[in-house]
PDB file of N, CA and C in Angstrom:
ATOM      1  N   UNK A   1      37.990 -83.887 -80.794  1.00  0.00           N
ATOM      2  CA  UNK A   1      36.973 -83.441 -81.725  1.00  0.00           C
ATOM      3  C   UNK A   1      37.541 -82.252 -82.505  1.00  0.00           C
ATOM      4  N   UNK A   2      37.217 -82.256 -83.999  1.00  0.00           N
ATOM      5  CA  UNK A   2      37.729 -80.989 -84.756  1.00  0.00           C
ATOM      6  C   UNK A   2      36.232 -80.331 -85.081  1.00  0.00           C
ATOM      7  N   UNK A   3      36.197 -79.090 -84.879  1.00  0.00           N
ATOM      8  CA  UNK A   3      35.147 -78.379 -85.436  1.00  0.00           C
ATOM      9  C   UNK A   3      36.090 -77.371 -86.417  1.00  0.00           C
ATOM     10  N   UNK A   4      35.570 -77.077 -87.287  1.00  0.00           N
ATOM     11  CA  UNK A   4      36.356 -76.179 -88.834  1.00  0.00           C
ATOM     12  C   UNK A   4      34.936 -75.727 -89.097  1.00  0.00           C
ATOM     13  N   UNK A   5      35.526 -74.276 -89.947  1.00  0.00           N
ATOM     14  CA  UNK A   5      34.435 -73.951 -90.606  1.00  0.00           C
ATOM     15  C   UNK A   5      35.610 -73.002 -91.905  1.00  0.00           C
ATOM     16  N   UNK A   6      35.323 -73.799 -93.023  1.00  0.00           N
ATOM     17  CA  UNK A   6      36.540 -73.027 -93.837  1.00  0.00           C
ATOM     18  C   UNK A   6      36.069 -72.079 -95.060  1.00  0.00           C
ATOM     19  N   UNK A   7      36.215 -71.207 -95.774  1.00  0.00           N
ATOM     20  CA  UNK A   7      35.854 -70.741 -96.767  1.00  0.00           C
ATOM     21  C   UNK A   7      36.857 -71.199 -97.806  1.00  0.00           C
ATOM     22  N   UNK A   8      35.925 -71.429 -98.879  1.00  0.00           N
ATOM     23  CA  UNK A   8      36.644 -72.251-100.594  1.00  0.00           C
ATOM     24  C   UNK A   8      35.970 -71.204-101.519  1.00  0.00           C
ATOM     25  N   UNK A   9      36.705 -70.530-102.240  1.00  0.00           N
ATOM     26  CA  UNK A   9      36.106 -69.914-103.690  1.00  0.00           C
ATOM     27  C   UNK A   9      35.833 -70.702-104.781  1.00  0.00           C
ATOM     28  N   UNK A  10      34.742 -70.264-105.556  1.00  0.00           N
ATOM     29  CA  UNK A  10      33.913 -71.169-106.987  1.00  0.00           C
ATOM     30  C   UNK A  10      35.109 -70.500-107.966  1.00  0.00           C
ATOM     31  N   UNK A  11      35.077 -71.462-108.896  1.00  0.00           N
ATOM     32  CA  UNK A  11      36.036 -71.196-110.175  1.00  0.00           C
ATOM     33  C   UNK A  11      34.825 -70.176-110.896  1.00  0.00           C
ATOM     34  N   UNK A  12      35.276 -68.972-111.006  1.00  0.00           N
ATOM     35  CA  UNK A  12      34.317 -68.258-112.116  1.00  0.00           C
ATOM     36  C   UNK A  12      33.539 -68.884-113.584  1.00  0.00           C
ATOM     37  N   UNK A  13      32.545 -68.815-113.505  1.00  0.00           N
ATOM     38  CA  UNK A  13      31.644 -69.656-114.441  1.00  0.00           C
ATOM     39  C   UNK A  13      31.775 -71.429-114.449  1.00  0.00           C
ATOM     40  N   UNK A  14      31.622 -71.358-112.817  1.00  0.00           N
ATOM     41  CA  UNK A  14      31.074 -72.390-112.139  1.00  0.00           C
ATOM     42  C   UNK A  14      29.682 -72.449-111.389  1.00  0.00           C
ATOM     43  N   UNK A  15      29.197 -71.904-111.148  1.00  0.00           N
ATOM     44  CA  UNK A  15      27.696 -71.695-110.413  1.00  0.00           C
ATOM     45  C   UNK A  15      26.956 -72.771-110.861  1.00  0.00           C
ATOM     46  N   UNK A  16      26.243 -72.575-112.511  1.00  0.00           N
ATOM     47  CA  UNK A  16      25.539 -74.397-112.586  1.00  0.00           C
ATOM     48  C   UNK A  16      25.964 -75.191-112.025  1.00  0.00           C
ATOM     49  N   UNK A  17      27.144 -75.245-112.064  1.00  0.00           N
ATOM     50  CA  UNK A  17      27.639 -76.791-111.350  1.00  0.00           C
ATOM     51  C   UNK A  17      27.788 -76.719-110.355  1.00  0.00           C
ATOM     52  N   UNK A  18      28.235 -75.747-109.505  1.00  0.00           N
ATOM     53  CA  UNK A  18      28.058 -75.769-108.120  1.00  0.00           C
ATOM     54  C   UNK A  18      26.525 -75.967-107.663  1.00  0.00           C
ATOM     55  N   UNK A  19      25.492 -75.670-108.487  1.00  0.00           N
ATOM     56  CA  UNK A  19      23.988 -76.174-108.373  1.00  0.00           C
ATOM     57  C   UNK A  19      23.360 -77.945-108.112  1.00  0.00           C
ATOM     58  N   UNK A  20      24.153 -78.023-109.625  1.00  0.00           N
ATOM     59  CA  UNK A  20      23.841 -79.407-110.096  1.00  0.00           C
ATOM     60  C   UNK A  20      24.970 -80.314-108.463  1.00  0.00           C
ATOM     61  N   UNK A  21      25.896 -79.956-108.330  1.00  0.00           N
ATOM     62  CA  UNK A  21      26.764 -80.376-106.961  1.00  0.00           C
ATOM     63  C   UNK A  21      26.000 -80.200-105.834  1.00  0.00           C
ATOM     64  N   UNK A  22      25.448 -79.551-105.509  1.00  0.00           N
ATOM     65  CA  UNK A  22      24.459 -79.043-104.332  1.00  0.00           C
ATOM     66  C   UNK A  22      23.568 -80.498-104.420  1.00  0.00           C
ATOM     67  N   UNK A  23      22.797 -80.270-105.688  1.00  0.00           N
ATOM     68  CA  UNK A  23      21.772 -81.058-106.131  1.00  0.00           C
ATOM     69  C   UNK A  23      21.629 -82.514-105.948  1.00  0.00           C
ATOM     70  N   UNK A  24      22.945 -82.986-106.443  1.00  0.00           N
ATOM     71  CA  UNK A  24      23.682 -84.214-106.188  1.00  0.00           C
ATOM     72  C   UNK A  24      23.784 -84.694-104.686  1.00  0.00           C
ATOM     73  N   UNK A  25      24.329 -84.183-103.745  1.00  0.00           N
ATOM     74  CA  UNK A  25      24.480 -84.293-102.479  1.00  0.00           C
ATOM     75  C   UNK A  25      23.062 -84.467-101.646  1.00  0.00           C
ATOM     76  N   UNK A  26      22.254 -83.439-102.137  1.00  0.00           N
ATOM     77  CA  UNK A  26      20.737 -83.532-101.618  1.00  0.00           C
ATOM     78  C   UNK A  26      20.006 -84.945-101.551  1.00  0.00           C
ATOM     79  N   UNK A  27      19.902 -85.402-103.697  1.00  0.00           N
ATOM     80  CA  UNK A  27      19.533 -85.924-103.626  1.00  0.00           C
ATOM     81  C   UNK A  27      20.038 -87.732-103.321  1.00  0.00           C
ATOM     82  N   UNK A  28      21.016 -87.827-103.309  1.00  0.00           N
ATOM     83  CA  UNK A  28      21.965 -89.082-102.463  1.00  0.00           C
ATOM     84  C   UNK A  28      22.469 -88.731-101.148  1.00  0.00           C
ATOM     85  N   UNK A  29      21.874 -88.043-100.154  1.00  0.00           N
ATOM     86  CA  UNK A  29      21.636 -88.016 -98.891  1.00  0.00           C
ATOM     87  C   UNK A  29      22.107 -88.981 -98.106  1.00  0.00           C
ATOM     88  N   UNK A  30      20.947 -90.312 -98.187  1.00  0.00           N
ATOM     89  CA  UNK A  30      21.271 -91.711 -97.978  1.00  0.00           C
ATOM     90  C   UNK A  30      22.524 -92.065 -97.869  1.00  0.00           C
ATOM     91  N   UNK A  31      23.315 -91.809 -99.251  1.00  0.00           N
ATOM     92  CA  UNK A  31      24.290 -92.285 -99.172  1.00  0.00           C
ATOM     93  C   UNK A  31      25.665 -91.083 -98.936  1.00  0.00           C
ATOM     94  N   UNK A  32      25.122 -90.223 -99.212  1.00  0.00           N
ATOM     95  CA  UNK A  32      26.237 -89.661 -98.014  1.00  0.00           C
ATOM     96  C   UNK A  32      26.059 -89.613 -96.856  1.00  0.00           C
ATOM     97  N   UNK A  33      25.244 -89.943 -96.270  1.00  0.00           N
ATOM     98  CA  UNK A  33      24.949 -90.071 -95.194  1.00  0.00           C
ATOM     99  C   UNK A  33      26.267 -91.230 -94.239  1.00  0.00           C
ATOM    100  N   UNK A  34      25.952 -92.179 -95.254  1.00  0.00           N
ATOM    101  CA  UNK A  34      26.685 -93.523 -95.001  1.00  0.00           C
ATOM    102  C   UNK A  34      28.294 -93.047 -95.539  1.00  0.00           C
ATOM    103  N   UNK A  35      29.008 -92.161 -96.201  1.00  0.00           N
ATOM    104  CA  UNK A  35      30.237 -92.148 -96.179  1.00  0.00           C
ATOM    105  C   UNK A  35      30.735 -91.248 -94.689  1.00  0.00           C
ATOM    106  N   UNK A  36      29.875 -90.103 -93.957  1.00  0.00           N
ATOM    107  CA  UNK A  36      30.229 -89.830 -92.669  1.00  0.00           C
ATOM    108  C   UNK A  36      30.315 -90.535 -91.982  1.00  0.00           C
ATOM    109  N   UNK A  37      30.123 -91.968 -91.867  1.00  0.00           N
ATOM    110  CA  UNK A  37      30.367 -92.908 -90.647  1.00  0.00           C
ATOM    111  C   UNK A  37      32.120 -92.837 -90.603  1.00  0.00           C
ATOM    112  N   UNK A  38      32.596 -93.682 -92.069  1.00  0.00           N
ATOM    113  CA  UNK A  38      33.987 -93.862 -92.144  1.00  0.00           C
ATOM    114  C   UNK A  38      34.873 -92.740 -91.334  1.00  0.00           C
ATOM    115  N   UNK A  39      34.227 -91.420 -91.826  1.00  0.00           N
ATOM    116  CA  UNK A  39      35.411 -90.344 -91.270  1.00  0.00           C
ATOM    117  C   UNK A  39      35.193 -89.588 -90.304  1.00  0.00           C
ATOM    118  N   UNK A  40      34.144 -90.052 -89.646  1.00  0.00           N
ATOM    119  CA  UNK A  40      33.684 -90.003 -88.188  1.00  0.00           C
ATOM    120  C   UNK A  40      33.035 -88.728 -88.381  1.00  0.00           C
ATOM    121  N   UNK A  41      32.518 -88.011 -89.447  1.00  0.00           N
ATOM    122  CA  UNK A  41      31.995 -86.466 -89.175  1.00  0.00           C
ATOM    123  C   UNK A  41      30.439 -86.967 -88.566  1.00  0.00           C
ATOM    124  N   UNK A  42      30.255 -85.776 -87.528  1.00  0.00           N
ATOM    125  CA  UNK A  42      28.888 -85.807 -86.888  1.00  0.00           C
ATOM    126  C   UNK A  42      28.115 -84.616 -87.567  1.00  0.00           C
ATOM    127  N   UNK A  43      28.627 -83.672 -87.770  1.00  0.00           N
ATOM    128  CA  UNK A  43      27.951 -82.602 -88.639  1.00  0.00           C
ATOM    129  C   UNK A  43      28.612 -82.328 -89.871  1.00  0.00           C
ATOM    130  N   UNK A  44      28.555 -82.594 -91.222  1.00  0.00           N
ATOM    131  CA  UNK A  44      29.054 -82.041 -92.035  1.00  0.00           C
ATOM    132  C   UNK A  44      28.053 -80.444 -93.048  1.00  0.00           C
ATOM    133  N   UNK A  45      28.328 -79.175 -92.882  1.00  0.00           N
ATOM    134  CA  UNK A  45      27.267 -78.132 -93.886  1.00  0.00           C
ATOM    135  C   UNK A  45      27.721 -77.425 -94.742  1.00  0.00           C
ATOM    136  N   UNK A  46      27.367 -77.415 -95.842  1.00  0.00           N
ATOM    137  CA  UNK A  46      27.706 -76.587 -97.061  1.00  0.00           C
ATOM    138  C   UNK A  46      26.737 -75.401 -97.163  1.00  0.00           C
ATOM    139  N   UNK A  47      27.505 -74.071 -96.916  1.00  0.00           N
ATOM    140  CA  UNK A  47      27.002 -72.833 -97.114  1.00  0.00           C
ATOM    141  C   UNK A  47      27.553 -72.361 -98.184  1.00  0.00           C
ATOM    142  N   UNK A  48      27.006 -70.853 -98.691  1.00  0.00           N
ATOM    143  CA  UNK A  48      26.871 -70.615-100.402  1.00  0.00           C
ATOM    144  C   UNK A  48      26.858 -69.113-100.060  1.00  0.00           C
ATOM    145  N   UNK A  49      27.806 -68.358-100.849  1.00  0.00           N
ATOM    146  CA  UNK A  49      28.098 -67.266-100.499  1.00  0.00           C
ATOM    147  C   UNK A  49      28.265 -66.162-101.654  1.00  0.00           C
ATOM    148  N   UNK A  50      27.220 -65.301-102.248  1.00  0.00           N
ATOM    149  CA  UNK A  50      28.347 -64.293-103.484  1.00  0.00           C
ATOM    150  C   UNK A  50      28.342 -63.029-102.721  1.00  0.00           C
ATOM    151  N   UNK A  51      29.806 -62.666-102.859  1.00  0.00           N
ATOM    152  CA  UNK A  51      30.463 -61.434-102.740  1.00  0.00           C
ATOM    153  C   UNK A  51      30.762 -61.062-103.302  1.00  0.00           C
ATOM    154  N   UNK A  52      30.791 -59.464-103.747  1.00  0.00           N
ATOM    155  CA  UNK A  52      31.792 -58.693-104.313  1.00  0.00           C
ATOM    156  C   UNK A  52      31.826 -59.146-105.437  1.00  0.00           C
ATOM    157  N   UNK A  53      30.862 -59.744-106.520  1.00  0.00           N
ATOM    158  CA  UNK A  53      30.869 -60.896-107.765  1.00  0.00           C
ATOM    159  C   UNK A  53      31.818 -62.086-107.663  1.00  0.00           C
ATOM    160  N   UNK A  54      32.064 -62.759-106.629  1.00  0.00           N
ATOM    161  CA  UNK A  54      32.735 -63.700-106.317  1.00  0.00           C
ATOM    162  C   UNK A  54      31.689 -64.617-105.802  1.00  0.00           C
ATOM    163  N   UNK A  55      31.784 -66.047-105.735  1.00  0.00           N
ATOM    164  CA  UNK A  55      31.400 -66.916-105.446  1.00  0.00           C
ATOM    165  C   UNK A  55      31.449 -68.239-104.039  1.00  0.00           C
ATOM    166  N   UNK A  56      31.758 -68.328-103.127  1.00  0.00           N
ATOM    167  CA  UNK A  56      32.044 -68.870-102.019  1.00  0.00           C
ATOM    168  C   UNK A  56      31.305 -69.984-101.548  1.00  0.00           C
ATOM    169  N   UNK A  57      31.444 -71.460-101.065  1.00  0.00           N
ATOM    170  CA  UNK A  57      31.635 -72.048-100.341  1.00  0.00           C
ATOM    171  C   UNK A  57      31.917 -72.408 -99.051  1.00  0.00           C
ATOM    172  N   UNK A  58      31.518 -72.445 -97.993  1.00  0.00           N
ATOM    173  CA  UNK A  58      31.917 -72.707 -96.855  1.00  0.00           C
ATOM    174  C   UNK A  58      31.742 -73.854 -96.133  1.00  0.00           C
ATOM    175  N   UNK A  59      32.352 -74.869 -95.414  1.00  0.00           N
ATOM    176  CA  UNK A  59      32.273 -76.069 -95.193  1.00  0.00           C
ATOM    177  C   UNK A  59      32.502 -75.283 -93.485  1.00  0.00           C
ATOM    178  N   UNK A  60      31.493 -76.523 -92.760  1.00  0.00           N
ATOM    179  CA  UNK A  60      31.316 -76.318 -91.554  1.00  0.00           C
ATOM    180  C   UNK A  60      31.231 -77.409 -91.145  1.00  0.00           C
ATOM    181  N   UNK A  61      32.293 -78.267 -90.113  1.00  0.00           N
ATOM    182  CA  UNK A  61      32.068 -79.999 -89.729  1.00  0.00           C
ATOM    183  C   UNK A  61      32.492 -79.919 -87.742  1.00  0.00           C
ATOM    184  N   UNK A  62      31.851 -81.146 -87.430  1.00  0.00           N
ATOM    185  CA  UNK A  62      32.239 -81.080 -86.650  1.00  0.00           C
ATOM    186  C   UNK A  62      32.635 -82.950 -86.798  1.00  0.00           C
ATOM    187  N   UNK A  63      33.868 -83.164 -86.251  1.00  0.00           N
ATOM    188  CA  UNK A  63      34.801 -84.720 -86.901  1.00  0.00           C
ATOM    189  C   UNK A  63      35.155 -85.142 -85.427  1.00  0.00           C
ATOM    190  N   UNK A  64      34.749 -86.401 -85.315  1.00  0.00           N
ATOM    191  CA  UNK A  64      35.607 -87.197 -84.218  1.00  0.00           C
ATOM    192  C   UNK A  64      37.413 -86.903 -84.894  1.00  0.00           C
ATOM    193  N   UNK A  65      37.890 -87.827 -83.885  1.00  0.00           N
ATOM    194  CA  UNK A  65      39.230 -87.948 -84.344  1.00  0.00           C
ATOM    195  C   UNK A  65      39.748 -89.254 -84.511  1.00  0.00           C
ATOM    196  N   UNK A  66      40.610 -89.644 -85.572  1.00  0.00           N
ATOM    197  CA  UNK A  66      41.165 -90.684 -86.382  1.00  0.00           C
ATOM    198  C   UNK A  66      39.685 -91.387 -87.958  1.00  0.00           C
ATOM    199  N   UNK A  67      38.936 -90.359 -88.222  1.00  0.00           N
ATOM    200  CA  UNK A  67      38.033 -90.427 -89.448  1.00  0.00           C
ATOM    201  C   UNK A  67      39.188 -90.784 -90.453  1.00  0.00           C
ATOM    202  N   UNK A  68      38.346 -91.318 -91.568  1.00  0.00           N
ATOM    203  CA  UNK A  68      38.734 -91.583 -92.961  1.00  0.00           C
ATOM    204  C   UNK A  68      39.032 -90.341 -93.488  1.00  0.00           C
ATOM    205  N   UNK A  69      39.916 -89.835 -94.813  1.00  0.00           N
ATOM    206  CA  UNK A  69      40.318 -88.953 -95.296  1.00  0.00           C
ATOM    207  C   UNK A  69      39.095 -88.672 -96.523  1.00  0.00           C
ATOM    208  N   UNK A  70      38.166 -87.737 -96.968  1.00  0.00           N
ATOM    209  CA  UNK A  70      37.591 -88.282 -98.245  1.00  0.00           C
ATOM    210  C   UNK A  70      38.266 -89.013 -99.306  1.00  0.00           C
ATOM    211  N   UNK A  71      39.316 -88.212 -99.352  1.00  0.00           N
ATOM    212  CA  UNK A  71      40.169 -88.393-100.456  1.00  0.00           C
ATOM    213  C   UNK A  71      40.262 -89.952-100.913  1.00  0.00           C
ATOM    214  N   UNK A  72      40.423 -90.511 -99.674  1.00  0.00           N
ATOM    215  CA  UNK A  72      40.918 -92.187 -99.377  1.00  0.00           C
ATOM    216  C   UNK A  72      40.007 -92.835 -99.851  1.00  0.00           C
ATOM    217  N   UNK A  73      38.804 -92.115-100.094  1.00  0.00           N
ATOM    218  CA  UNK A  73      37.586 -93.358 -99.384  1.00  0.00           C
ATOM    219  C   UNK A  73      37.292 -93.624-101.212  1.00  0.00           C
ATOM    220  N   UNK A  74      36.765 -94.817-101.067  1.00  0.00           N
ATOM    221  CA  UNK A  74      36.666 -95.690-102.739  1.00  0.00           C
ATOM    222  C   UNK A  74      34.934 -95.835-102.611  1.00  0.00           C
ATOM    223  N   UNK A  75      33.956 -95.326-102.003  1.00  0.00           N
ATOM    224  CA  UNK A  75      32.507 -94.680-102.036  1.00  0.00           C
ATOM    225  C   UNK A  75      32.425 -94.157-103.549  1.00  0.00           C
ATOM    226  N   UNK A  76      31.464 -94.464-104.023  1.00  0.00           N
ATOM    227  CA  UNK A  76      31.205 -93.701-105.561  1.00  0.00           C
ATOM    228  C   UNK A  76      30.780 -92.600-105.071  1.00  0.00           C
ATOM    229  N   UNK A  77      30.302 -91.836-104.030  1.00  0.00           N
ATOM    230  CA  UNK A  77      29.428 -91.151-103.801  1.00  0.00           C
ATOM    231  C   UNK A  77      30.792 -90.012-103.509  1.00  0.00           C
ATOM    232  N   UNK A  78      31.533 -90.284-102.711  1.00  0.00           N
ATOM    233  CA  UNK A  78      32.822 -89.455-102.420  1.00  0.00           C
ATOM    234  C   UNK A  78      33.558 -89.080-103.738  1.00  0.00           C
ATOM    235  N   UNK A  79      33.728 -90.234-104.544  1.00  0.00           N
ATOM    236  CA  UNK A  79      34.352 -89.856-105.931  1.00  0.00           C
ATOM    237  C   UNK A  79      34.140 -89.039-106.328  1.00  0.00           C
ATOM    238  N   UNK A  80      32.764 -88.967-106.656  1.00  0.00           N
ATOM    239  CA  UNK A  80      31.811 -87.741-107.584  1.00  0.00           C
ATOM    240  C   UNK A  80      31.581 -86.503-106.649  1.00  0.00           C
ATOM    241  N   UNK A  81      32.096 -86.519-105.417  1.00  0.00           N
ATOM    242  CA  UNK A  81      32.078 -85.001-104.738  1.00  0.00           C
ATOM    243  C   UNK A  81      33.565 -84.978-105.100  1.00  0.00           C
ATOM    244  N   UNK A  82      34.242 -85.491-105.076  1.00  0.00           N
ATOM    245  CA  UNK A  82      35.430 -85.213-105.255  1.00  0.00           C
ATOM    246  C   UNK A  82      35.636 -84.474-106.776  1.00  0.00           C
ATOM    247  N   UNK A  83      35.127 -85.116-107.658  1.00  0.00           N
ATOM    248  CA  UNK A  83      35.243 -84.533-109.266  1.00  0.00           C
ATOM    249  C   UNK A  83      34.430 -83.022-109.028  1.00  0.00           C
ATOM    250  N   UNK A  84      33.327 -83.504-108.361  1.00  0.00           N
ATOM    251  CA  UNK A  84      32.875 -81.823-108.501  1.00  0.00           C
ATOM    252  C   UNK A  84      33.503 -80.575-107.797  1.00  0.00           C
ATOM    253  N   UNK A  85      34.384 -81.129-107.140  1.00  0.00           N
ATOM    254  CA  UNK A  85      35.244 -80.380-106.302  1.00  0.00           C
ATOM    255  C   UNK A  85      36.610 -79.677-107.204  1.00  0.00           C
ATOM    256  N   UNK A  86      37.370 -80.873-107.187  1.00  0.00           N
ATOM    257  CA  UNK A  86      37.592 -79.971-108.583  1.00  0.00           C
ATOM    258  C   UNK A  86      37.851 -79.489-109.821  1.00  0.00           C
ATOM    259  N   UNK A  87      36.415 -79.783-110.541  1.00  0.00           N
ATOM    260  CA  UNK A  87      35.935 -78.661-111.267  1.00  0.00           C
ATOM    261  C   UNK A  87      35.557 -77.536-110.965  1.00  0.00           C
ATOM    262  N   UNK A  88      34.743 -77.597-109.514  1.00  0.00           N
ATOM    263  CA  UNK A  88      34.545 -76.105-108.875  1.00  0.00           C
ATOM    264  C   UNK A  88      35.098 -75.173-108.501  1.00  0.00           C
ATOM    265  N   UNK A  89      36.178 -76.093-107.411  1.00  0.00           N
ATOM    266  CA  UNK A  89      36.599 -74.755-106.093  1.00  0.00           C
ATOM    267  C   UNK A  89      37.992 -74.654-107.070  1.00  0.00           C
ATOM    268  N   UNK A  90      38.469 -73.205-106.547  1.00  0.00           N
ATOM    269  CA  UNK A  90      39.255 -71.955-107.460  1.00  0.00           C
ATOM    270  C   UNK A  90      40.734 -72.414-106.447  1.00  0.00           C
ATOM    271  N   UNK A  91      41.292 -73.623-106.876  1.00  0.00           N
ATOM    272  CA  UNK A  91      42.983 -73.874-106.076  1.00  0.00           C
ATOM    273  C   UNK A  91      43.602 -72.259-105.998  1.00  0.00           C
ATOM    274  N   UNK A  92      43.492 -71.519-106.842  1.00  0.00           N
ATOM    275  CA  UNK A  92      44.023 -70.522-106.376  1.00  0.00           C
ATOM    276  C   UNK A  92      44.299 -69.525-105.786  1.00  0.00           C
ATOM    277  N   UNK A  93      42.697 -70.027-104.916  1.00  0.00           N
ATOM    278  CA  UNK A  93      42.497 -69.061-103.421  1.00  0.00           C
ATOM    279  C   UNK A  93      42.690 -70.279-102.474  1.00  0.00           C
ATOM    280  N   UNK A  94      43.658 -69.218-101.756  1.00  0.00           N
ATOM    281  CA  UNK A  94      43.805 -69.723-100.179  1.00  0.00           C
ATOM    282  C   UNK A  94      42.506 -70.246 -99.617  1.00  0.00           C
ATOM    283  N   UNK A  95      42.384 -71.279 -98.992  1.00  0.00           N
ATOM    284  CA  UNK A  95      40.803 -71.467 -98.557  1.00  0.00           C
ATOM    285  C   UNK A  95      41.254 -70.534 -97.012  1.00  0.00           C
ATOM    286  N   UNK A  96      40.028 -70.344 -96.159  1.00  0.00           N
ATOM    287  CA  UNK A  96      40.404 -68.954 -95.185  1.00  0.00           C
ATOM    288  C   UNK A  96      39.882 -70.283 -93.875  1.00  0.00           C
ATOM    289  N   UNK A  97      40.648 -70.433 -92.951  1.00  0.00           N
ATOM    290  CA  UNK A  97      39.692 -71.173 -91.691  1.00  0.00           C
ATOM    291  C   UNK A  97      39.167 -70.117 -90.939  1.00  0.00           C
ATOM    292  N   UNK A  98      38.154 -69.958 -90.810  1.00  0.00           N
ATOM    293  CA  UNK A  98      37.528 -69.358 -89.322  1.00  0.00           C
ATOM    294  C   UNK A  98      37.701 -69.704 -88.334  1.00  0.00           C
ATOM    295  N   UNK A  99      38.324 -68.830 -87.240  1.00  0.00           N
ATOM    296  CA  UNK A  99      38.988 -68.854 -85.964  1.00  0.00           C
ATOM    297  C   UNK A  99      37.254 -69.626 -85.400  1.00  0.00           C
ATOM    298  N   UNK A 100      37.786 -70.166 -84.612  1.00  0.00           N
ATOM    299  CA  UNK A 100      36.320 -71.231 -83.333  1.00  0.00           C
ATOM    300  C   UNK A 100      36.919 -70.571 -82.229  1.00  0.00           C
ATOM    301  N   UNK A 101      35.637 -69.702 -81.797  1.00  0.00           N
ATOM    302  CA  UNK A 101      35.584 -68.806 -80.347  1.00  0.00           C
ATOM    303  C   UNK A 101      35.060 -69.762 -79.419  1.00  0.00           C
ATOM    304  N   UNK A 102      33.973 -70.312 -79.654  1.00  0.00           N
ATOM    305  CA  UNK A 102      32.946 -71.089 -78.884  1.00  0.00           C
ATOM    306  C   UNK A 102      32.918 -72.087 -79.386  1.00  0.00           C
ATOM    307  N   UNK A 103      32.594 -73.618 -78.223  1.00  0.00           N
ATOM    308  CA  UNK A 103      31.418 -74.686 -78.653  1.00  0.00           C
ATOM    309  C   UNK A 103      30.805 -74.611 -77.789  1.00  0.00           C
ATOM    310  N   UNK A 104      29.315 -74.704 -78.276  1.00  0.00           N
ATOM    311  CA  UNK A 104      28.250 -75.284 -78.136  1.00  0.00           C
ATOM    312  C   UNK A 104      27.363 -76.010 -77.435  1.00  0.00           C
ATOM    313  N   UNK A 105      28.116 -77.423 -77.132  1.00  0.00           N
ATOM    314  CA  UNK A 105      27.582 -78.900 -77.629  1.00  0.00           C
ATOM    315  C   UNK A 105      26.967 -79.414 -76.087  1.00  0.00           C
ATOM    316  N   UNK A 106      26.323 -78.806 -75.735  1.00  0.00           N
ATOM    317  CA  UNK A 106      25.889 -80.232 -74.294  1.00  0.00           C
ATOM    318  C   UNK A 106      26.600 -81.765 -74.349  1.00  0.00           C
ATOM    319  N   UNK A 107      26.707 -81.548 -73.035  1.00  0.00           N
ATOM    320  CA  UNK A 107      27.579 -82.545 -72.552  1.00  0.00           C
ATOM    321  C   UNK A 107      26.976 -84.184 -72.681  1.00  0.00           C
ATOM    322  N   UNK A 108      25.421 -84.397 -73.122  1.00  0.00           N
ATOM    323  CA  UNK A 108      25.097 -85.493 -72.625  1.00  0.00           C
ATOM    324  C   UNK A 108      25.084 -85.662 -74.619  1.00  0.00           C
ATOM    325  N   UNK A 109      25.344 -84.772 -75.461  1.00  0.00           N
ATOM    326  CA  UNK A 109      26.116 -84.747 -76.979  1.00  0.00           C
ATOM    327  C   UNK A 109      27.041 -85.129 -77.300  1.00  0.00           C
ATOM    328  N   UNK A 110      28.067 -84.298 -76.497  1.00  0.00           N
ATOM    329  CA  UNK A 110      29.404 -84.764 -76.760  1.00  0.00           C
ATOM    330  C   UNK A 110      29.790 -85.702 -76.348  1.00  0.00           C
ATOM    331  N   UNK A 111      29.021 -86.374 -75.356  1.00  0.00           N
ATOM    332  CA  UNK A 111      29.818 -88.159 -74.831  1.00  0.00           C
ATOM    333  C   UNK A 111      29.535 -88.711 -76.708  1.00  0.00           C
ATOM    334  N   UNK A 112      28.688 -88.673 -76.864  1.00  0.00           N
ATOM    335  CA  UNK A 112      27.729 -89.335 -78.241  1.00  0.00           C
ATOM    336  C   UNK A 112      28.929 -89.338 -79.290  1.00  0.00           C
ATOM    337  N   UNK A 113      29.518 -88.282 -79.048  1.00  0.00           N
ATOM    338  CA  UNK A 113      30.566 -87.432 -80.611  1.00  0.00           C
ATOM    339  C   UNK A 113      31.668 -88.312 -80.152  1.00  0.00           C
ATOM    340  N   UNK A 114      31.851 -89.228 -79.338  1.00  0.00           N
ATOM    341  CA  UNK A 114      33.719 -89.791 -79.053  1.00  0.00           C
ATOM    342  C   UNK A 114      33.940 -91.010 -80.175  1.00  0.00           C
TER     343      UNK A 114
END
């Protein structure tokens, strides 16, 4: 099992679209719902962050192991996170992983997550 929780910076005078991207995901749920099967994520969360007049992203998953890559996957629904991706996130920040101190997960969960 991989649990990540990474920080991604917004391209400056990206925010609408990081909205309208939010928005998107919300409202095709359904069907993202149905592209986490392929890549085995059991939790995928998008957190939203401004600092310092900076903008942030944070992705928080928890992934079986041997999932689909997004990248790979031919889902219209992945495509179009993919385009909004990037247009958004700022390639020129390092994304940051957060060290994982702890899990969580009860045991009669994690059989569920294999």
């Amino acid at each position: 099992m991989n649990i990540e929780l990474t920080r991604f910076r917004v391209k400056k005078g990206q925010s609408k679209r990081v909205d309208e991207w939010m928005a998107f995901l919300n409202e095709h749920m359904k069907d993202v719902l149905l592209t986490l099967e392929g890549e085995k994520m059991y939790v995928e969360t998008i957190f939203r962050e401004h600092l310092n007049g900076d903008e942030y992203l944070y992705w928080y998953s928890v992934q079986g192991e041997g999932g689909q890559d997004v990248e790979t996957s031919n889902h219209w629904v992945d495509k179009k996170h993919i385009a909004f991706w990037d247009e958004c996130i700022d390639k020129t920040f390092e994304p940051v992983d957060l060290k994982t101190e702890v899990v969580m997960i009860p045991d009669r969960i994690r059989k569920l997550m294999k």
